[in-house]
Protein backbone atom coordinates (compact mmCIF):
# COMPACT_ATOMS: atom_id res chain seq x y z
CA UNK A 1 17.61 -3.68 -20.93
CA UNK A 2 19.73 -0.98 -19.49
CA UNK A 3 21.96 -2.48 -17.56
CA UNK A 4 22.19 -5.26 -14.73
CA UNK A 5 20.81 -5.52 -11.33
CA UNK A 6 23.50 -3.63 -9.27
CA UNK A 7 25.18 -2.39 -12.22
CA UNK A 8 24.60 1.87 -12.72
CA UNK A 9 22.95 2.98 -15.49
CA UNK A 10 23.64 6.93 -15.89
CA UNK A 11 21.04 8.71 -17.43
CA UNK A 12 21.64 12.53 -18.01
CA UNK A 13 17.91 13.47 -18.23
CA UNK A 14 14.17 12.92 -19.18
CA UNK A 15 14.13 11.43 -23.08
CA UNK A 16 10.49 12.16 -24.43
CA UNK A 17 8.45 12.54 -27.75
CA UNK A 18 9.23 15.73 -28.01
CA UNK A 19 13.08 15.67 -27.49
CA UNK A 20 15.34 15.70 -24.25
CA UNK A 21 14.59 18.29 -21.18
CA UNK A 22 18.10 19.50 -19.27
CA UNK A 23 17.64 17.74 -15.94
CA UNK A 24 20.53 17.33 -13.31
CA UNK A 25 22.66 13.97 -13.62
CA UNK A 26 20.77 11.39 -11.98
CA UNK A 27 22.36 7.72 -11.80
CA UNK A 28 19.67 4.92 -12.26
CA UNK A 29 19.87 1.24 -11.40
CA UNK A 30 18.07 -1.63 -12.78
CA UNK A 31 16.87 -3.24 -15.21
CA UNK A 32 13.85 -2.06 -18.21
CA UNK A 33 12.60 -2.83 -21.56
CA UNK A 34 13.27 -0.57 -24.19
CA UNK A 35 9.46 -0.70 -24.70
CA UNK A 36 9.04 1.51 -21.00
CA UNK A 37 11.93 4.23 -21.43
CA UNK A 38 9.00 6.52 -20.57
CA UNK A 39 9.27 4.98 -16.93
CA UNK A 40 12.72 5.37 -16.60
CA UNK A 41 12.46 8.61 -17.90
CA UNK A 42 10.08 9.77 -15.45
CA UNK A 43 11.71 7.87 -12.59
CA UNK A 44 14.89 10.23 -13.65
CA UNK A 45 12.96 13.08 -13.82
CA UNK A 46 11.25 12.56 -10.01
CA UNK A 47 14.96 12.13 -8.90
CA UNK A 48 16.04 15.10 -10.34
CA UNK A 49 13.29 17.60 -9.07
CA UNK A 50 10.97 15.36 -6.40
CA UNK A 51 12.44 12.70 -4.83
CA UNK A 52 15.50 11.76 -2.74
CA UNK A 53 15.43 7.85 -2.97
CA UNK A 54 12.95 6.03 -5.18
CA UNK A 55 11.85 3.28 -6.62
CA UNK A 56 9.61 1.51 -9.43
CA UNK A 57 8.66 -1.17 -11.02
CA UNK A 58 5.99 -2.88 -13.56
CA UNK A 59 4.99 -5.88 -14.31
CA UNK A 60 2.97 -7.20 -17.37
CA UNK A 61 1.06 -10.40 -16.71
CA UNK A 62 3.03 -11.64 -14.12
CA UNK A 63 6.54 -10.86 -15.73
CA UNK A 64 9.26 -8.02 -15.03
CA UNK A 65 9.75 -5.32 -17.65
CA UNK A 66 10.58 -2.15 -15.55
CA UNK A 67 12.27 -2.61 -11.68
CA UNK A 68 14.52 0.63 -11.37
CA UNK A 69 15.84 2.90 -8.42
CA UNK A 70 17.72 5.51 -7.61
CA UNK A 71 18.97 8.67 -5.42
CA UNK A 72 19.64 8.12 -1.40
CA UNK A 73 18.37 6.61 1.76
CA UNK A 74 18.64 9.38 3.98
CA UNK A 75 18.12 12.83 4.25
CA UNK A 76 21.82 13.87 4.31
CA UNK A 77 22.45 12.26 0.66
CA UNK A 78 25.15 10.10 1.94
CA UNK A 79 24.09 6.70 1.37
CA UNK A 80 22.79 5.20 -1.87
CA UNK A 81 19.02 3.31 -2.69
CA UNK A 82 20.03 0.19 -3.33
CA UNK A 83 18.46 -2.72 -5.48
CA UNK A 84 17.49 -4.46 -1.54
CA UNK A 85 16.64 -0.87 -0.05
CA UNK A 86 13.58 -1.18 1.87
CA UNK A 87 10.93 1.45 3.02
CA UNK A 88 7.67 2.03 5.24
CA UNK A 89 4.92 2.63 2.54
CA UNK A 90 2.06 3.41 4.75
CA UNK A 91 -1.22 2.65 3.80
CA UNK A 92 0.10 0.75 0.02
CA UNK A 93 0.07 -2.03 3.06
CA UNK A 94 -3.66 -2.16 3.11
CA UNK A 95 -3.36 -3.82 -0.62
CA UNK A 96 -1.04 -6.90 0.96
CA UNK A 97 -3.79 -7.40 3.42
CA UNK A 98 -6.28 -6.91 1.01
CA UNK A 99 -4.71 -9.70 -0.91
CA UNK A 100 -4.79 -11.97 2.25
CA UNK A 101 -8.46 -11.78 2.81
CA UNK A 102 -8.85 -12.38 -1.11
CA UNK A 103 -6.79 -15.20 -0.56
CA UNK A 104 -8.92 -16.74 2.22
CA UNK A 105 -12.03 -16.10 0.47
CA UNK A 106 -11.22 -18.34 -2.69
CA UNK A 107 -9.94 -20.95 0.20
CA UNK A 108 -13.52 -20.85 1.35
CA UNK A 109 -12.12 -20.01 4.37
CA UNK A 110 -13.53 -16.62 4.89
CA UNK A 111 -16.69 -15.23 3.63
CA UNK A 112 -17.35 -11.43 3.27
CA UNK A 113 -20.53 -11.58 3.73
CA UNK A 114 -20.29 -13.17 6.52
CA UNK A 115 -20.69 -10.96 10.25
CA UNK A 116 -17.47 -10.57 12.15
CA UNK A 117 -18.92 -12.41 15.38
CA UNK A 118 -18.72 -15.20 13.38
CA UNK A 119 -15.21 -15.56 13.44
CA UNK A 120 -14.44 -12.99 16.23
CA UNK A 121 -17.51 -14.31 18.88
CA UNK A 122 -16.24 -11.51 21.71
CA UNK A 123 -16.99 -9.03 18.95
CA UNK A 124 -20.41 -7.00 20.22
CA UNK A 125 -21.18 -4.94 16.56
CA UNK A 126 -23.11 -7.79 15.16
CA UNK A 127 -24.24 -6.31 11.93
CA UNK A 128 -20.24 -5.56 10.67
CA UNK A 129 -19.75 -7.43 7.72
CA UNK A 130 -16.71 -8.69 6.72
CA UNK A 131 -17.19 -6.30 3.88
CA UNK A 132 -17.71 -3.15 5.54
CA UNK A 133 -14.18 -3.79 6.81
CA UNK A 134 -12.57 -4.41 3.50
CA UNK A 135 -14.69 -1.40 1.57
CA UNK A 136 -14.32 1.43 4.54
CA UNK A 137 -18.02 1.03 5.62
CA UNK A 138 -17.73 -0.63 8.82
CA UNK A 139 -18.59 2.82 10.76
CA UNK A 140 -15.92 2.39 12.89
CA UNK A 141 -12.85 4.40 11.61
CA UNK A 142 -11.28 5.54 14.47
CA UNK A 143 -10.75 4.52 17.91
CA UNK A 144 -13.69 5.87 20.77
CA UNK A 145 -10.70 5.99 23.03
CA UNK A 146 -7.54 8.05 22.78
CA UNK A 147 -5.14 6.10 21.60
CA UNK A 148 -1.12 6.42 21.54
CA UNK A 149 1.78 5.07 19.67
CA UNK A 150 2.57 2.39 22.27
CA UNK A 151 -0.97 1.36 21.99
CA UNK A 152 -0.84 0.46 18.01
CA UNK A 153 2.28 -2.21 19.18
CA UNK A 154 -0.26 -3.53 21.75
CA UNK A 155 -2.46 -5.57 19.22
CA UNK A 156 -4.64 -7.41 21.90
CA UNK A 157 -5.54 -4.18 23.80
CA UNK A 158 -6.67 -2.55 20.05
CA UNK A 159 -8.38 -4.83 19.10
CA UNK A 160 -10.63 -5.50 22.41
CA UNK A 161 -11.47 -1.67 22.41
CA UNK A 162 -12.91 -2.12 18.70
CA UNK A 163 -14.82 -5.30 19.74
CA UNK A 164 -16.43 -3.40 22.17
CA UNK A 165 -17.04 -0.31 20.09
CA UNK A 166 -20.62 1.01 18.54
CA UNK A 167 -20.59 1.81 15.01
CA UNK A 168 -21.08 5.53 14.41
CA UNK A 169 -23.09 4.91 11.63
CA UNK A 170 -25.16 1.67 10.03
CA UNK A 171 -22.49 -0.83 8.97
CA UNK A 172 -22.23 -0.64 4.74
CA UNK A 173 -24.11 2.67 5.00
CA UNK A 174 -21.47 5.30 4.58
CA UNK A 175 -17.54 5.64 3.53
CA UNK A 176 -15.33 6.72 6.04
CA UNK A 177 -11.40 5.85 5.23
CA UNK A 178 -10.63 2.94 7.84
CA UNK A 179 -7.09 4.46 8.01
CA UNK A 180 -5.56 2.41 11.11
CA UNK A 181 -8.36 0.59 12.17
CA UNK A 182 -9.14 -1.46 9.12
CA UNK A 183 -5.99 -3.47 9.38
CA UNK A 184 -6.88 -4.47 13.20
CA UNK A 185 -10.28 -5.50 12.06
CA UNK A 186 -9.25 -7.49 9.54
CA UNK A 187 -5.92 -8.99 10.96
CA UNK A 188 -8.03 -10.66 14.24
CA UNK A 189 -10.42 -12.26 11.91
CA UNK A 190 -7.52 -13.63 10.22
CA UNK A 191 -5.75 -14.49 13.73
CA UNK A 192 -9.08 -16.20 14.49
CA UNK A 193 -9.20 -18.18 10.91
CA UNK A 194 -5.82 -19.37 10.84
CA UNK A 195 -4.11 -19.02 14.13
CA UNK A 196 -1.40 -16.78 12.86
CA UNK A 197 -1.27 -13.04 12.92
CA UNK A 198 -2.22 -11.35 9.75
CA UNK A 199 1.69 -10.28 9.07
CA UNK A 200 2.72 -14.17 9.73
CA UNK A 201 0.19 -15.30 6.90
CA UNK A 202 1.25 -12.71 4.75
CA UNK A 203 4.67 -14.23 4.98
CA UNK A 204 3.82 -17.70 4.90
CA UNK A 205 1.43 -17.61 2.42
CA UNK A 206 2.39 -14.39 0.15
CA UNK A 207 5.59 -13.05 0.50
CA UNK A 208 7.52 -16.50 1.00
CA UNK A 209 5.89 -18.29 -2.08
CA UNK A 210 6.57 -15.62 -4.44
CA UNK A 211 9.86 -15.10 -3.10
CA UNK A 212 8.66 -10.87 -2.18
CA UNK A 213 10.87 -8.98 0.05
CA UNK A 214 7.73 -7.34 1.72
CA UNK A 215 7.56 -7.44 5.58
CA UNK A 216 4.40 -6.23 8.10
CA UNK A 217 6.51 -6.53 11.23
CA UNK A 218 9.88 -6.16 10.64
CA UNK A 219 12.58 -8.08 11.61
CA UNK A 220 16.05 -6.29 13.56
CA UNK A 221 18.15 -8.05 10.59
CA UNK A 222 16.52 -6.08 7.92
CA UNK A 223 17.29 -2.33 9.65
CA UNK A 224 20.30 -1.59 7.94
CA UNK A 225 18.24 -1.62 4.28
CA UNK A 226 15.50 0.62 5.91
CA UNK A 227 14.86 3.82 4.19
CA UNK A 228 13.78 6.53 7.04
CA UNK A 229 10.49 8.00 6.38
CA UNK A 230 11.30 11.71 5.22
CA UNK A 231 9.00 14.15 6.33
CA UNK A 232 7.46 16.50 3.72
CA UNK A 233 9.23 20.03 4.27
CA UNK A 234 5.42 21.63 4.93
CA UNK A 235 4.05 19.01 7.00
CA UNK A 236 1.21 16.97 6.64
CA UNK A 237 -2.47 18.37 5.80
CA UNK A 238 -5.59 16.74 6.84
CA UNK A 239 -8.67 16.24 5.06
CA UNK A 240 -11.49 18.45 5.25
CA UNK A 241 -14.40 17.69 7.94
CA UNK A 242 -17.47 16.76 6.14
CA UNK A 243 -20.96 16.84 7.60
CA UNK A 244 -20.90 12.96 8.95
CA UNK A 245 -17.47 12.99 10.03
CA UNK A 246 -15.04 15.40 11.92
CA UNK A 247 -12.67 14.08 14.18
CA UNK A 248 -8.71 14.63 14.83
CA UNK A 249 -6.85 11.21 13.82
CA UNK A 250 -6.41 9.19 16.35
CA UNK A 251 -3.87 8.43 17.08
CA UNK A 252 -2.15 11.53 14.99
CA UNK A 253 0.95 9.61 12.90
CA UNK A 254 3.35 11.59 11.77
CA UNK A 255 6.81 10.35 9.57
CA UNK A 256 9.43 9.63 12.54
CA UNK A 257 6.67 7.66 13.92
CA UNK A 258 8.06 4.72 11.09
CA UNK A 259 11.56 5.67 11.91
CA UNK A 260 11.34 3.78 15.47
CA UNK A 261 11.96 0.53 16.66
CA UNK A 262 8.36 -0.13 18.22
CA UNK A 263 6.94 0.42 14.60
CA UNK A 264 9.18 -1.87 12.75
CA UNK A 265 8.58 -4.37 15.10
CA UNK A 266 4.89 -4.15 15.33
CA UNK A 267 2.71 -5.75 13.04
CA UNK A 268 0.19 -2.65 12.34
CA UNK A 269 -1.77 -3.67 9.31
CA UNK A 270 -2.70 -0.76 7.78
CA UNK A 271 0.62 0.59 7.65
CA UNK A 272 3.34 -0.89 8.85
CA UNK A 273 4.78 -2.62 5.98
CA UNK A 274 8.05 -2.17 4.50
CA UNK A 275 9.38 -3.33 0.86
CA UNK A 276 10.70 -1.71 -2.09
CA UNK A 277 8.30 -1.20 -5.45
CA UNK A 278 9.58 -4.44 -7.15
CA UNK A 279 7.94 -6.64 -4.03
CA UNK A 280 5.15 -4.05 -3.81
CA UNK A 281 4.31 -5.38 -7.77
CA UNK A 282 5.49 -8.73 -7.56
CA UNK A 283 2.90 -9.25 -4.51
CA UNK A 284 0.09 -7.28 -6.32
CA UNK A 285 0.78 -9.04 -9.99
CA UNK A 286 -1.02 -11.52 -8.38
CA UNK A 287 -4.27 -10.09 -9.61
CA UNK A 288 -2.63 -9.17 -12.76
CA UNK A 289 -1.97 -12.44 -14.21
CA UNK A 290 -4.45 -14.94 -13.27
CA UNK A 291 -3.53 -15.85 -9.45
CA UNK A 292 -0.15 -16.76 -9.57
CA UNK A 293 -1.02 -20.26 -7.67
CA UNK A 294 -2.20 -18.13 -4.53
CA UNK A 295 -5.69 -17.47 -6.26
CA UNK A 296 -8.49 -18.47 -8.58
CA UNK A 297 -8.99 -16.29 -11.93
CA UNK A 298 -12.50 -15.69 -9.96
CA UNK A 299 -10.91 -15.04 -6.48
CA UNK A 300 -8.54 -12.19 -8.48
CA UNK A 301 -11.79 -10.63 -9.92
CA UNK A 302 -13.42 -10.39 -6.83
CA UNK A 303 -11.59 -7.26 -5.46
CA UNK A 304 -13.73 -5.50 -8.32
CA UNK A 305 -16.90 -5.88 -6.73
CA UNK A 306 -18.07 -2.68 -5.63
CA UNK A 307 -19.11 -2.37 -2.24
CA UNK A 308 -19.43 1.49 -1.69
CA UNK A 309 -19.88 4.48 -4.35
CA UNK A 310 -19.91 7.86 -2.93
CA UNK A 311 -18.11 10.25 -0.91
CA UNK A 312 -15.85 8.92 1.70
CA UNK A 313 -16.62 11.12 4.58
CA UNK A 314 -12.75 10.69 6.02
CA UNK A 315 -10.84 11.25 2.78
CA UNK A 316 -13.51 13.73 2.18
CA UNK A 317 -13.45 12.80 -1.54
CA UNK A 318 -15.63 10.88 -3.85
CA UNK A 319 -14.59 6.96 -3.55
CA UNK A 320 -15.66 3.32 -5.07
CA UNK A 321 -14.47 0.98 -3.18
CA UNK A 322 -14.21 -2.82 -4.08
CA UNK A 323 -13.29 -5.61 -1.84
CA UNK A 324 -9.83 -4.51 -0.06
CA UNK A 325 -9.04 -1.61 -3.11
CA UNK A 326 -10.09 1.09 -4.65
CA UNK A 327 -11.63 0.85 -7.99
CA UNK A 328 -12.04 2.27 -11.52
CA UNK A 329 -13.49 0.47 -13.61
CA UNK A 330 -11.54 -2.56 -14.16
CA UNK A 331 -8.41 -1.40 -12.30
CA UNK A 332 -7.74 -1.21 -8.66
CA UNK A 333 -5.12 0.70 -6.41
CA UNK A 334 -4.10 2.13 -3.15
CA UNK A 335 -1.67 4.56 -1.75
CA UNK A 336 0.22 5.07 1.55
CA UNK A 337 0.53 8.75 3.16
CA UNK A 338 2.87 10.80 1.32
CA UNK A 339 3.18 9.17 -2.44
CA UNK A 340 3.68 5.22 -2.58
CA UNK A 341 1.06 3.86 -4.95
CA UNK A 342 -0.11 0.54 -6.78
CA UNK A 343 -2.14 0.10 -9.63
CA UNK A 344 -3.82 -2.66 -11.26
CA UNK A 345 -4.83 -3.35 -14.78
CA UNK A 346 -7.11 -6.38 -14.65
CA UNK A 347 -7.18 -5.90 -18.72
CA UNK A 348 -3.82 -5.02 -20.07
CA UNK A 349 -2.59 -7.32 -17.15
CA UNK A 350 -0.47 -4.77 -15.81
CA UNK A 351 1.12 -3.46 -12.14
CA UNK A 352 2.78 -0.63 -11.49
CA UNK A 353 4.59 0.49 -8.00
CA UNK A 354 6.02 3.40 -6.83
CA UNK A 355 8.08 3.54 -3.26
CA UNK A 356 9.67 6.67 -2.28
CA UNK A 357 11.23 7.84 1.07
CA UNK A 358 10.46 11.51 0.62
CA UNK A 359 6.75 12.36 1.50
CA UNK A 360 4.92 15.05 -0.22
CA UNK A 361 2.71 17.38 1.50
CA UNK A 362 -0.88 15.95 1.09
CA UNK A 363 -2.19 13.17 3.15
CA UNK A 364 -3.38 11.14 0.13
CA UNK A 365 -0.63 11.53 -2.47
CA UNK A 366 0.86 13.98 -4.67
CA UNK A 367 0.91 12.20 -8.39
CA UNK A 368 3.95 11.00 -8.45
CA UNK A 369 2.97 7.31 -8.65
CA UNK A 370 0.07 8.28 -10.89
CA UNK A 371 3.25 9.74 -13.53
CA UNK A 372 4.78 6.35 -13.13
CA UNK A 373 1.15 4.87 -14.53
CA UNK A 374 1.23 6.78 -17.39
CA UNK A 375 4.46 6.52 -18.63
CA UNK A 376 3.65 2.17 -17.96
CA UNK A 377 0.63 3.29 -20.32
CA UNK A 378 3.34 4.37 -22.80
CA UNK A 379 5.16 0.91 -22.63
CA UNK A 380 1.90 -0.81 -23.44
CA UNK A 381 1.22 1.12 -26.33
């Protein structure tokens, strides 16, 4: 271990294989096995040349061996990341909800291959597939209609404009990121199943039994941990058009967008969620080590089913998706805009998360999280 939870550990730079790099003084906090140095050494070494406040954690079949962080909240460098600091992590979300439908399915609650309109009846797209919504298929990744900020806290008004939406495509058919849609989909079909709104299950069913300080819809006595979103210093790019799909993002998010009250307060599926990487892997461990009590061995292996192989015509890279995750082979993962990442091991049982405040430039990541993989890799060796 180095150190205690809210005790500093001071590491002086990146300690490798091949011998010690000079990095600037960075102070870490937390605890980690001797086994995953390599993580703390590359969560030093992102301080020192990437990040301003970070975080990251793995877990190995359900238990703790790396939860570190480190650097500042805010822009100005003023106030430390603490051990309850707090962030938006964008689209990383879509794995919580992910986890809900999972969740529901092993409850025999929900069925993905089941049509919407069975659980939604005002919804007109009859041949959307529960899915198509969880794999990116549904052919309905943006909004027809312009929509605005104010709009995205208006749940009821987003959600009728989708029900009454055509598919641009045949539902299942082609890949098309879901980026702020999916979450709307999927969060009324869980209104309709259970009566509560998709960020009230999460924290009834997810969050609150494994004691995870993860939040979609965040409450006013949580703002003072909040990290601001900190925009990348070239702005945001956008993927490519590709031959099915070219259309502006609507609406067009940008970082401050998180920094406001409306967003906290909103429960916006896809995006909205705010937590820290040790609540972003104890959530997602779930899958790691046999269900955790919220889910079957066989409900955890379901989010490996492939539903879609091929090139996702938003992202406007190649993509397999499984049921609420991305997949490779027998691991699955997400990111959020800007650098926040999980991955799952369904093998070597392991989770790793990365949360950040600093964004990078491109729209789907920059490798950070992917360095904090390999260095878990390391620990497992």
């Amino acid at each position: 271990m180095i150190g205690r939870p809210g005790r500093d550990a001071q590491f002086g730079g990146a300690a490798g294989t091949g011998g010690v790099r000079s990095l600037p003084m960075v102070h870490l906090q937390g605890t980690c096995d001797e086994g995953f140095r390599e993580v703390r050494d590359a969560l030093a070494e992102s301080l020192a040349n990437d990040d301003v406040g970070a975080s990251v954690a793995v877990f190995v079949h359900g238990q703790p061996v790396a939860d570190l962080w480190g650097g500042y909240a805010d822009a100005d460098r003023s106030v430390a990341w603490e051990r309850d600091t707090i962030t938006n992590v964008w689209s990383t979300t879509k794995t919580m909800i992910a986890l809900c439908a999972l969740i529901l399915t092993d409850r025999g609650e929900l069925d993905p291959d089941a049509p919407l309109v069975r659980y939604w009846p005002e919804f007109g797209a009859g041949g959307v597939l529960v899915r198509h919504v969880l794999s990116h298929t549904a052919g309905l990744p943006v909004w027809d209609t312009p929509i605005t900020l104010a709009d995205l806290c208006d749940a009821p008004k987003v959600t009728a404009l989708l029900a009454g939406q055509t598919p641009r495509w045949t539902p299942g058919e082609v890949g098309c990121y879901h980026a702020v849609t999916q979450g709307f989909l999927l969060g009324e079909v869980v209104r309709r199943i259970t009566g509560r709104s998709l960020g009230a299950f999460f924290a009834a069913e997810v969050a609150g039994p494994l004691g995870a300080d993860f939040h979609i819809g965040l409450p006013a006595s949580h703002d003072h941990r909040v990290a601001p979103s900190l925009a990348p210093p070239g702005g945001m790019t956008v993927p490519p058009p590709t031959e099915l799909f070219d259309a502006a993002p609507n609406p067009e998010l940008v970082p401050d967008d998180t920094n406001t009250v409306a967003w906290r307060r909103a429960e916006i599926p896809s995006g909205a969620g705010y937590g820290n990487a040790r609540s972003v892997a104890a959530v997602q461990s779930v899958l790691t080590s046999g269900g955790a009590g919220l889910l079957s061995r066989a409900g955890c292996e379901r989010a490996l089913e492939e539903q879609y192989h091929g090139l996702d015509h938003g992202l406007g890279v190649p993509m397999r998706y499984g049921l609420g995750y991305g997949i490779s082979g027998r691991n699955c993962f997400w990111g959020g805009m800007g650098g926040s990442l999980v991955f799952n091991d369904f093998d070597a049982g392991l989770t790793v998360a990365y949360v950040m405040n600093r964004m990078k430039d491109a729209i789907t990541g920059d490798g950070r999280g992917m360095t904090m993989v390999t260095a878990a890799y390391g620990g497992l060796g």
